[in-house]
PDB file of N, CA and C in Angstrom:
ATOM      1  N   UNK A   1      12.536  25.581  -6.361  1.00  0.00           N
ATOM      2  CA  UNK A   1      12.198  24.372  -5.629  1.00  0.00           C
ATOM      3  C   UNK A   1      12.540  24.530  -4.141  1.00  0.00           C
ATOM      4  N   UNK A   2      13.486  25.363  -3.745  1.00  0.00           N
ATOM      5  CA  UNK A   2      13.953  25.503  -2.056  1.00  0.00           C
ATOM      6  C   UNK A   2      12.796  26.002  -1.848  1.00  0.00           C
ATOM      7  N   UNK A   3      12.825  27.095  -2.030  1.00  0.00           N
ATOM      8  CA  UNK A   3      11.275  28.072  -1.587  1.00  0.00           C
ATOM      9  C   UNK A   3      10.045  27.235  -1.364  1.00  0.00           C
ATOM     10  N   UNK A   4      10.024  26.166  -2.568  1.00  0.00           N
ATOM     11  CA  UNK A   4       8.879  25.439  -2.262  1.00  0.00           C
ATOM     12  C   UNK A   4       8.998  24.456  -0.737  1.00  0.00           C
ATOM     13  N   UNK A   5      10.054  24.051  -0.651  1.00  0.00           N
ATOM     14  CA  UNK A   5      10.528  22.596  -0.213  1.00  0.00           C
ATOM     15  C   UNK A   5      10.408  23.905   1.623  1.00  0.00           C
ATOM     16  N   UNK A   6      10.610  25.090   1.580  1.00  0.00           N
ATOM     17  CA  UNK A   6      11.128  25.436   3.135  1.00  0.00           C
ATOM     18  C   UNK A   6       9.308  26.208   3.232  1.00  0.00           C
ATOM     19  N   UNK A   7       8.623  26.031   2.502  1.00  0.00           N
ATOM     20  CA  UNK A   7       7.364  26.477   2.272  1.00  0.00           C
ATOM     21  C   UNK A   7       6.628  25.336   2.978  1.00  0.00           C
ATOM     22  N   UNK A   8       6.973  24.185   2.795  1.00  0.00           N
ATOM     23  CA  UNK A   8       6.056  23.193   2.986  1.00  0.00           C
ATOM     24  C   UNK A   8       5.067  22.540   1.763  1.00  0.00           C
ATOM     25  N   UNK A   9       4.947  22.767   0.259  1.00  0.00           N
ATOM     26  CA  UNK A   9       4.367  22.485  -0.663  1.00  0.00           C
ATOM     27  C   UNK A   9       5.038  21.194  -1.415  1.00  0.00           C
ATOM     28  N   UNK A  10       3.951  20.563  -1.656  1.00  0.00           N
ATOM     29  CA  UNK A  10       4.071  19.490  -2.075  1.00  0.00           C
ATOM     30  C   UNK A  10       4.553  19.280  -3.481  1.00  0.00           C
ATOM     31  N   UNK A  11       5.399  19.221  -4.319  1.00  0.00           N
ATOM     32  CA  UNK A  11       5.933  19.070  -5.309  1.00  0.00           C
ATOM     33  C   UNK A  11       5.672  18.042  -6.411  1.00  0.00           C
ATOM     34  N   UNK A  12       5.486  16.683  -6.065  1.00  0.00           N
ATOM     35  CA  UNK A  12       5.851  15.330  -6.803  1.00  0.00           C
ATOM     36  C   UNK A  12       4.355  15.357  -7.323  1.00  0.00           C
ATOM     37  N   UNK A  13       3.926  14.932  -8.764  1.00  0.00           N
ATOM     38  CA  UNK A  13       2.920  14.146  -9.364  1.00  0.00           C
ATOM     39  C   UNK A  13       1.670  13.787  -9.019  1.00  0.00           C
ATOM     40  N   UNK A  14       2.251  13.140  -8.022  1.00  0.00           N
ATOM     41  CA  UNK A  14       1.084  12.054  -7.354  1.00  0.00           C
ATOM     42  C   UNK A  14       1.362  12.456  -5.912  1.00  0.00           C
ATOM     43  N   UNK A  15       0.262  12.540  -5.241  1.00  0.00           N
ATOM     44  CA  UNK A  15       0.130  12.224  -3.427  1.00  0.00           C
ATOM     45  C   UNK A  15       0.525  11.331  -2.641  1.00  0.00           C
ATOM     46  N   UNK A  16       1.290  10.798  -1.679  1.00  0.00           N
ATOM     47  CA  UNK A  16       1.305   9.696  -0.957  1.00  0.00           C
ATOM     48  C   UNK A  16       0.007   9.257  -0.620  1.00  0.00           C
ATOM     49  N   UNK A  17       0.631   7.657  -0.472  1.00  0.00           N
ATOM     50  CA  UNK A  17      -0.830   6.984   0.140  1.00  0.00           C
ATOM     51  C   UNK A  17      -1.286   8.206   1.286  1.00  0.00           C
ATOM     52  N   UNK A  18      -2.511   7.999   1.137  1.00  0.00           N
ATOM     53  CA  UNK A  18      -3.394   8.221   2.495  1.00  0.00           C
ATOM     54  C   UNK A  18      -3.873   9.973   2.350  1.00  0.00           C
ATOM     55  N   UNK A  19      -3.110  10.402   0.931  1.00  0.00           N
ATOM     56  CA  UNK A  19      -3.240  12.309   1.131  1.00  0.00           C
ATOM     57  C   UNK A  19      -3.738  12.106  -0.443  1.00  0.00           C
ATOM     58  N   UNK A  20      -4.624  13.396  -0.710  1.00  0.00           N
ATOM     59  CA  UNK A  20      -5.249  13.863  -1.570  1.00  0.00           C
ATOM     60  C   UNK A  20      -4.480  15.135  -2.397  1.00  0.00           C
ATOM     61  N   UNK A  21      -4.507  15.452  -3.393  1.00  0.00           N
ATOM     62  CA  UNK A  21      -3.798  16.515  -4.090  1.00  0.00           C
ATOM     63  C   UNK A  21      -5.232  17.620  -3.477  1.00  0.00           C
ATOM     64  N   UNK A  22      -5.031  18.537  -2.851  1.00  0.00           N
ATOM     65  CA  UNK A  22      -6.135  19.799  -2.869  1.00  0.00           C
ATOM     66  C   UNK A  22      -6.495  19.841  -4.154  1.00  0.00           C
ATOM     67  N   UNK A  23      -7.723  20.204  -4.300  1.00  0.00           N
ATOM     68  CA  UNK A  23      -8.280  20.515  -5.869  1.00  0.00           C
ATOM     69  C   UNK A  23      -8.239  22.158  -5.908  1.00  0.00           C
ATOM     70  N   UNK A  24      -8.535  23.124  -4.623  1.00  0.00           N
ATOM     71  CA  UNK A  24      -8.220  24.246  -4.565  1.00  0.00           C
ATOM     72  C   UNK A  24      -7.066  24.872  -4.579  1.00  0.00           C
ATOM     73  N   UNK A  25      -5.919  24.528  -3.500  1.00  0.00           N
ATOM     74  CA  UNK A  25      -4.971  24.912  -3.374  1.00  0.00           C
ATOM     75  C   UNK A  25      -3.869  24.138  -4.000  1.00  0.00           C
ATOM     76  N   UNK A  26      -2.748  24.909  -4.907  1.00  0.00           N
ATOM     77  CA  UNK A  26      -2.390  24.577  -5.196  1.00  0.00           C
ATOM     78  C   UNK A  26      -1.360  23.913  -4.453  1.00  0.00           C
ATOM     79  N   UNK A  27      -0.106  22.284  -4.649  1.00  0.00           N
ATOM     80  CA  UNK A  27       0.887  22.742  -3.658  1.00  0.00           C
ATOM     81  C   UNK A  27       0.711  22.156  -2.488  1.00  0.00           C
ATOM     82  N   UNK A  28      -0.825  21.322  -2.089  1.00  0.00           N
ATOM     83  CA  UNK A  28      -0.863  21.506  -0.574  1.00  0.00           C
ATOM     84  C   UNK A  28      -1.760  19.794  -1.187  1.00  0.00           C
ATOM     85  N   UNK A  29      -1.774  19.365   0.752  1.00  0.00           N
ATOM     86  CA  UNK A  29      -2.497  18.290  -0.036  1.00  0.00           C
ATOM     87  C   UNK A  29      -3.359  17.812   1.361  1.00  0.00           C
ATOM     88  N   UNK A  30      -4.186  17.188   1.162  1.00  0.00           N
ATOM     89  CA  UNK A  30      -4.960  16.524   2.227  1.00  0.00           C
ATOM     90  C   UNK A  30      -5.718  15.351   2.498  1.00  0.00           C
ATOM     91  N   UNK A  31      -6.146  14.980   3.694  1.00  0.00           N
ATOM     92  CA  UNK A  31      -6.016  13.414   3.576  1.00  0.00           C
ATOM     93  C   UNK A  31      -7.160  12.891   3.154  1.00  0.00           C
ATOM     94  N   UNK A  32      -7.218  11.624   2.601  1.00  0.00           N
ATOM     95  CA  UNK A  32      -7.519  10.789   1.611  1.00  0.00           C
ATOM     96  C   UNK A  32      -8.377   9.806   2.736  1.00  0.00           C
ATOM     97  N   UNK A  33      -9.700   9.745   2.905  1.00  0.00           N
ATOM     98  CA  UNK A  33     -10.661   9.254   3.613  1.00  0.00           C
ATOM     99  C   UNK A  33     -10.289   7.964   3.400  1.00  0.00           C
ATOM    100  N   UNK A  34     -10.432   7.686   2.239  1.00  0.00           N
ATOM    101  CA  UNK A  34     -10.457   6.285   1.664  1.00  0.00           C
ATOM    102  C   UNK A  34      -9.629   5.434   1.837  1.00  0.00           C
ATOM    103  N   UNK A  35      -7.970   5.916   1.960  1.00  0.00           N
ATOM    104  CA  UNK A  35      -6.853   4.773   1.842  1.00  0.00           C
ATOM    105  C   UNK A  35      -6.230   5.518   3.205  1.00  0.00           C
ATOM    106  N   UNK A  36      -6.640   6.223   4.366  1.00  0.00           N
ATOM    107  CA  UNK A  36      -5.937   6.936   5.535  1.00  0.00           C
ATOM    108  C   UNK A  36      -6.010   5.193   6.024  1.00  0.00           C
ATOM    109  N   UNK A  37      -7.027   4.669   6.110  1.00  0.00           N
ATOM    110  CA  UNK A  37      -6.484   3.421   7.157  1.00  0.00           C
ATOM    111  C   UNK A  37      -5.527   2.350   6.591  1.00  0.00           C
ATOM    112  N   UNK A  38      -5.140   2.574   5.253  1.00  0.00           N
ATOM    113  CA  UNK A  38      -4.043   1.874   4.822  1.00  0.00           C
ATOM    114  C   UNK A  38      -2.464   2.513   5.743  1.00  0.00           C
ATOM    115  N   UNK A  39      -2.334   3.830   5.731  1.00  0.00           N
ATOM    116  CA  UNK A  39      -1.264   4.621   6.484  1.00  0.00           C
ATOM    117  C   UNK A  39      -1.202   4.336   8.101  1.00  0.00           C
ATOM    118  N   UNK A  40      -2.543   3.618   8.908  1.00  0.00           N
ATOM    119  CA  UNK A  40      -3.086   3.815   9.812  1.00  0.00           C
ATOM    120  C   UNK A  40      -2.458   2.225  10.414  1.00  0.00           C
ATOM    121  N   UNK A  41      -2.880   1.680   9.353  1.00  0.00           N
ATOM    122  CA  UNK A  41      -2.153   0.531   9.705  1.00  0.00           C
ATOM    123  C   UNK A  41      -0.406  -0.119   9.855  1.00  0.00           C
ATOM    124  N   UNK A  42      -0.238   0.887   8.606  1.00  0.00           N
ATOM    125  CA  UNK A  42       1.261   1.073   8.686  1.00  0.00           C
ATOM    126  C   UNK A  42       2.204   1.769  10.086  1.00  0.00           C
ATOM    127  N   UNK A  43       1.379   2.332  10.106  1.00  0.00           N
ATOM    128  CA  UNK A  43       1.999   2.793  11.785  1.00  0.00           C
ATOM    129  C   UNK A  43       1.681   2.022  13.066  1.00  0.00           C
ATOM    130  N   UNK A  44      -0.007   1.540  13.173  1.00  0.00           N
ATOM    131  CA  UNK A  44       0.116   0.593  14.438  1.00  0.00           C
ATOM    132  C   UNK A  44       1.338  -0.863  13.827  1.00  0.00           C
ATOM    133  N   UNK A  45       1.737  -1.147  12.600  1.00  0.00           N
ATOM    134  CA  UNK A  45       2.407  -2.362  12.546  1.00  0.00           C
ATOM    135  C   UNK A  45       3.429  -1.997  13.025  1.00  0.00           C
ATOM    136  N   UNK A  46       3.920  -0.849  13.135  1.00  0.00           N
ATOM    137  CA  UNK A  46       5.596   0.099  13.400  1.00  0.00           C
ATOM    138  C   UNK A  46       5.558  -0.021  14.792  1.00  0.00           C
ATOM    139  N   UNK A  47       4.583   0.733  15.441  1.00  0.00           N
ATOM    140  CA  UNK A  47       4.219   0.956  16.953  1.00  0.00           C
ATOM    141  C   UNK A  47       4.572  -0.248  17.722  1.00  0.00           C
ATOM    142  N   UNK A  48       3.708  -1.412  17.167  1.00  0.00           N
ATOM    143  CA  UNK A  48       3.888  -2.698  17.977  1.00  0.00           C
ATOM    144  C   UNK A  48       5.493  -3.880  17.729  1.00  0.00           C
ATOM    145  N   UNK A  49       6.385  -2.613  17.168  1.00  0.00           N
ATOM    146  CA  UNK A  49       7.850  -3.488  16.271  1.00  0.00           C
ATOM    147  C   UNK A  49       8.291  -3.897  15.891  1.00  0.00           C
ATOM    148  N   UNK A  50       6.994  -3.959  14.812  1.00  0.00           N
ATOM    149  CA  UNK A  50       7.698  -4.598  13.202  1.00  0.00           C
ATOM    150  C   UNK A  50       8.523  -3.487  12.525  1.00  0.00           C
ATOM    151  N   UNK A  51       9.366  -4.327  11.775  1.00  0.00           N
ATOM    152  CA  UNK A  51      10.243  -3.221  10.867  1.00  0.00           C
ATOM    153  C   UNK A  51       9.451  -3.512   9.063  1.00  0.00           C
ATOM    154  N   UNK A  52      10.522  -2.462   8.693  1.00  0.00           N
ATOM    155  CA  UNK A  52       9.953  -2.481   7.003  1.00  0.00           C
ATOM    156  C   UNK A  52       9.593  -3.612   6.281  1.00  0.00           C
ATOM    157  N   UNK A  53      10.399  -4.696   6.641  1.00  0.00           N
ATOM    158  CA  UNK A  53      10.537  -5.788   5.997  1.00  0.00           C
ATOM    159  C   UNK A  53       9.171  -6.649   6.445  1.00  0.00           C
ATOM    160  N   UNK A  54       9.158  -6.739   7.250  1.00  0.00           N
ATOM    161  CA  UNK A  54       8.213  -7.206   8.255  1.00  0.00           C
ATOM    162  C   UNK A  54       6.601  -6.861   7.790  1.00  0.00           C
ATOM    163  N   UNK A  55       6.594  -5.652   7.996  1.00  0.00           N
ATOM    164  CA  UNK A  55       5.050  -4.931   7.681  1.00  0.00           C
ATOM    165  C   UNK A  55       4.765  -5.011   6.631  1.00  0.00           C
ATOM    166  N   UNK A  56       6.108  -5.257   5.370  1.00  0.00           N
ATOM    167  CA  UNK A  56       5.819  -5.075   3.825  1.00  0.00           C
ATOM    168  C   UNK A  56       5.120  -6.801   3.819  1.00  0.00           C
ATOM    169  N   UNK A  57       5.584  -7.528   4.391  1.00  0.00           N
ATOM    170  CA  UNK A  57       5.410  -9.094   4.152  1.00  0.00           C
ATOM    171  C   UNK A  57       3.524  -9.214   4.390  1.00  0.00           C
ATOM    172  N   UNK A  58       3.613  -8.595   6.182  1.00  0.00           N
ATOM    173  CA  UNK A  58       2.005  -8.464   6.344  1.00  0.00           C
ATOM    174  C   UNK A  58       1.357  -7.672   5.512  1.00  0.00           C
ATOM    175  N   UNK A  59       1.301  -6.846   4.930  1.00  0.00           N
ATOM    176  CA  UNK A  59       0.169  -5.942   4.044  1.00  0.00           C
ATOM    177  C   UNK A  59       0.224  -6.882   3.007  1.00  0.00           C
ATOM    178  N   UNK A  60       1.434  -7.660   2.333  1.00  0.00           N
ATOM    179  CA  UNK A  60       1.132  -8.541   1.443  1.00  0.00           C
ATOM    180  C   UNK A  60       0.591  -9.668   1.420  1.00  0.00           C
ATOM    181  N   UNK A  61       0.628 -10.334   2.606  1.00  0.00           N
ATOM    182  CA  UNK A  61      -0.390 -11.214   3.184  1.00  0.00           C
ATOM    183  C   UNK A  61      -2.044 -10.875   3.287  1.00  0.00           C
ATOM    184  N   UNK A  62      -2.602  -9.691   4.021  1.00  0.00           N
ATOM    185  CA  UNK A  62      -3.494  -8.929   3.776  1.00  0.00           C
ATOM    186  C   UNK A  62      -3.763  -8.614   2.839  1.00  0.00           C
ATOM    187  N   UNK A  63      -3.617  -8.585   1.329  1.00  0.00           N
ATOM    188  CA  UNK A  63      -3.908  -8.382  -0.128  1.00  0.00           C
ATOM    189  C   UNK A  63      -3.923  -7.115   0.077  1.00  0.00           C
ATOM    190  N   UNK A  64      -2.790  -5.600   0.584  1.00  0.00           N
ATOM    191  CA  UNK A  64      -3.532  -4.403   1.095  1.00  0.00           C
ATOM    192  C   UNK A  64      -2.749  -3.802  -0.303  1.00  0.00           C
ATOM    193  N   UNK A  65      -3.551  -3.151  -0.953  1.00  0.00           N
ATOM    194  CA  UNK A  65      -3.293  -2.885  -2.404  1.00  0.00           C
ATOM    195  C   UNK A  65      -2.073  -1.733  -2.415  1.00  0.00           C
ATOM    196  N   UNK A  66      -0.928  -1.356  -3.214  1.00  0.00           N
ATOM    197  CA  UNK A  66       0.112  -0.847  -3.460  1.00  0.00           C
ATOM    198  C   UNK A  66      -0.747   0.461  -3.769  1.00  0.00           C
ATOM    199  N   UNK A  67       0.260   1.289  -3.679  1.00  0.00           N
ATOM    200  CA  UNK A  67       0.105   2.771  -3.822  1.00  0.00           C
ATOM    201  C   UNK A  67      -0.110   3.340  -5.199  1.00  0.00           C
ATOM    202  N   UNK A  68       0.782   2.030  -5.971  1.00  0.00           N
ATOM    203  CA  UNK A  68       0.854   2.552  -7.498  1.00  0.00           C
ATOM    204  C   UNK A  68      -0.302   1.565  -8.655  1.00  0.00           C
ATOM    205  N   UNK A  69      -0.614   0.685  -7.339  1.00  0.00           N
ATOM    206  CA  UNK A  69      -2.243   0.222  -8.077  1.00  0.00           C
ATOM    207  C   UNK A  69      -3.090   1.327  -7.770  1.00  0.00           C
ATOM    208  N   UNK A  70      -3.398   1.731  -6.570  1.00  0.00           N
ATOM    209  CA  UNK A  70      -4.178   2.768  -6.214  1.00  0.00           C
ATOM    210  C   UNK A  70      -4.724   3.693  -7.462  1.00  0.00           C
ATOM    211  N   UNK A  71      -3.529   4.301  -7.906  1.00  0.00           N
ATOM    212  CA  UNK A  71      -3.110   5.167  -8.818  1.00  0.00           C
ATOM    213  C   UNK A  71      -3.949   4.675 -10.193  1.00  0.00           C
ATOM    214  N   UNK A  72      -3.446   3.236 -10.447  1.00  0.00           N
ATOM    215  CA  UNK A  72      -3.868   2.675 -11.516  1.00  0.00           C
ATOM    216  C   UNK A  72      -5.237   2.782 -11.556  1.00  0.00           C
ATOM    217  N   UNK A  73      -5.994   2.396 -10.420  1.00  0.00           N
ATOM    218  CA  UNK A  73      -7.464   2.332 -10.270  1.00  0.00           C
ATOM    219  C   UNK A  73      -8.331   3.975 -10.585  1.00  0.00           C
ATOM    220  N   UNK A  74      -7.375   4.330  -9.876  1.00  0.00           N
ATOM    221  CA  UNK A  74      -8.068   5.974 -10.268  1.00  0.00           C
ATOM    222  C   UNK A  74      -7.957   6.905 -11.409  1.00  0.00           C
ATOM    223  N   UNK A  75      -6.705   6.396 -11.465  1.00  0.00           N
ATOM    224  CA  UNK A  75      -6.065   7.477 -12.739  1.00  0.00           C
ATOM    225  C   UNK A  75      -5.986   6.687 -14.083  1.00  0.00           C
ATOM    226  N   UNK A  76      -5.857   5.561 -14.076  1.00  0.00           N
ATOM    227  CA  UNK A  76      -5.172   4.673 -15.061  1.00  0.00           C
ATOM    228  C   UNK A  76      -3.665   4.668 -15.630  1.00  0.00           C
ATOM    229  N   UNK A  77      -2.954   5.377 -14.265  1.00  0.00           N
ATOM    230  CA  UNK A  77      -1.532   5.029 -14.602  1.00  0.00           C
ATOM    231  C   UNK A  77      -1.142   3.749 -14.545  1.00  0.00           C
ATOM    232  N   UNK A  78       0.315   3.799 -14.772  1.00  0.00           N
ATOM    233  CA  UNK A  78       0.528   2.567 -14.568  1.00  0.00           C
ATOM    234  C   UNK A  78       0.290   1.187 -14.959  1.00  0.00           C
ATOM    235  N   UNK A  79      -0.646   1.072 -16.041  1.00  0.00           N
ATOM    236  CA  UNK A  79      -1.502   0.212 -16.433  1.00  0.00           C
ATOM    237  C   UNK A  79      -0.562  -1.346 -17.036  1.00  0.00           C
ATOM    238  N   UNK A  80       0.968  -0.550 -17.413  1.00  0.00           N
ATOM    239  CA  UNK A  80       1.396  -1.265 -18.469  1.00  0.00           C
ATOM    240  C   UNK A  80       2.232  -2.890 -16.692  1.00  0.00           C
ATOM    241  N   UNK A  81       2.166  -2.136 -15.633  1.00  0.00           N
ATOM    242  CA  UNK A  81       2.618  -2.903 -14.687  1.00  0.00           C
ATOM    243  C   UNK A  81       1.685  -3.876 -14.123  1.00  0.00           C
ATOM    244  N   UNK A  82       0.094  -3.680 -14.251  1.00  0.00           N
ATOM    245  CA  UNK A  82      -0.849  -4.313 -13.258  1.00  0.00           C
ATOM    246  C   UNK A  82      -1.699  -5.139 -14.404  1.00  0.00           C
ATOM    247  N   UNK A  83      -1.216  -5.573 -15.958  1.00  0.00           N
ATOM    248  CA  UNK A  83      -1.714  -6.344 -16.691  1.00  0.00           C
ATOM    249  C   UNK A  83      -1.614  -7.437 -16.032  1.00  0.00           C
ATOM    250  N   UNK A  84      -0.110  -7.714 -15.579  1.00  0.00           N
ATOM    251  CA  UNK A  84       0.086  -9.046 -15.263  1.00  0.00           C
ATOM    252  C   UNK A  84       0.014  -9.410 -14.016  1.00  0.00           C
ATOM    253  N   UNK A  85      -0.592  -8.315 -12.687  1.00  0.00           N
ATOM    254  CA  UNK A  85      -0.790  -8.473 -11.181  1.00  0.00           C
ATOM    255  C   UNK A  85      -2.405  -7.460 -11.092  1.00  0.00           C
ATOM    256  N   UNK A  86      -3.442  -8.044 -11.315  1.00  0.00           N
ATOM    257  CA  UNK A  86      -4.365  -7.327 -11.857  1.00  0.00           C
ATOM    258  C   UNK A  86      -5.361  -6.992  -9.979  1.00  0.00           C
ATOM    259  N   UNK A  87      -4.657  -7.364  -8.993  1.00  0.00           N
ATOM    260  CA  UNK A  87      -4.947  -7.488  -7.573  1.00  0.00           C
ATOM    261  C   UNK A  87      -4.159  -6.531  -6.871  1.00  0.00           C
ATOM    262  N   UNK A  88      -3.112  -5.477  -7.471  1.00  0.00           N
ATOM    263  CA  UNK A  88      -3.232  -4.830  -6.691  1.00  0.00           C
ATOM    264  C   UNK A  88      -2.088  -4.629  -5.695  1.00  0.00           C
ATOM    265  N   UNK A  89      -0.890  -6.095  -6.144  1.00  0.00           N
ATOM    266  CA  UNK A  89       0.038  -6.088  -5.285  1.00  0.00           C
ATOM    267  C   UNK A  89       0.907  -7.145  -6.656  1.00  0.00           C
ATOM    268  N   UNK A  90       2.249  -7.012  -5.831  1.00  0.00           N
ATOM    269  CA  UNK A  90       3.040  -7.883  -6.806  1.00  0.00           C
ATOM    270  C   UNK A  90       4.005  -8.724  -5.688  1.00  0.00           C
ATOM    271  N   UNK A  91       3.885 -10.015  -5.947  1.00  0.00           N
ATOM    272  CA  UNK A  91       4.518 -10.556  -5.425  1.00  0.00           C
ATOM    273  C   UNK A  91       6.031 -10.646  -4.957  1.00  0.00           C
ATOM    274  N   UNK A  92       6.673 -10.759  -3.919  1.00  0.00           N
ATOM    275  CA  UNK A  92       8.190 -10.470  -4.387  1.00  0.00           C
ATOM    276  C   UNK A  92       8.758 -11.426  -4.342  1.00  0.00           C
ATOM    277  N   UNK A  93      10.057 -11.716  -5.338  1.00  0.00           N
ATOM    278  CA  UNK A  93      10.451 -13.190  -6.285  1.00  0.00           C
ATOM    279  C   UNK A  93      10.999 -14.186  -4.831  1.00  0.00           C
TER     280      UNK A  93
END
């Protein structure tokens, strides 16, 4: 896992928002046309000085769908979490 980690290869399951697993290369990953302006937005909200708390509130206001719906939509993970939030986001209590 060092070798991998001082390599630069991507390790975990799943891709972060906004990156694609390579279908060629193994290990490596690239970006994701589709959900890059979800990441895109996350940074102009940073840029202009909102913090975490802050930006998490606006994307939830924006209905901007979770990473692990994403997932759900494509892959059908996750499924047993988005029975009962079928939009994509979950409210927080």
């Amino acid at each position: 896992m060092n070798a991998k980690f001082r390599a630069g290869e991507h390790t975990c399951a799943y891709a972060p928002i906004g990156y694609n697993k390579n279908p060629d290369i193994k290990n490596k990953l690239m970006i994701d046309e589709e959900t890059r302006w979800i990441v895109e937005k996350i940074f102009e909200l940073a840029l202009l000085g909102n913090g975490a708390s802050k930006i998490m509130k606006l994307l939830i206001a924006d209905r901007i769908p979770t990473p692990s719906y994403l997932n759900y939509k494509r892959f059908g993970t996750f499924s047993n979490i988005y029975a009962v939030a079928p939009y994509g986001y979950i409210r927080p209590p």
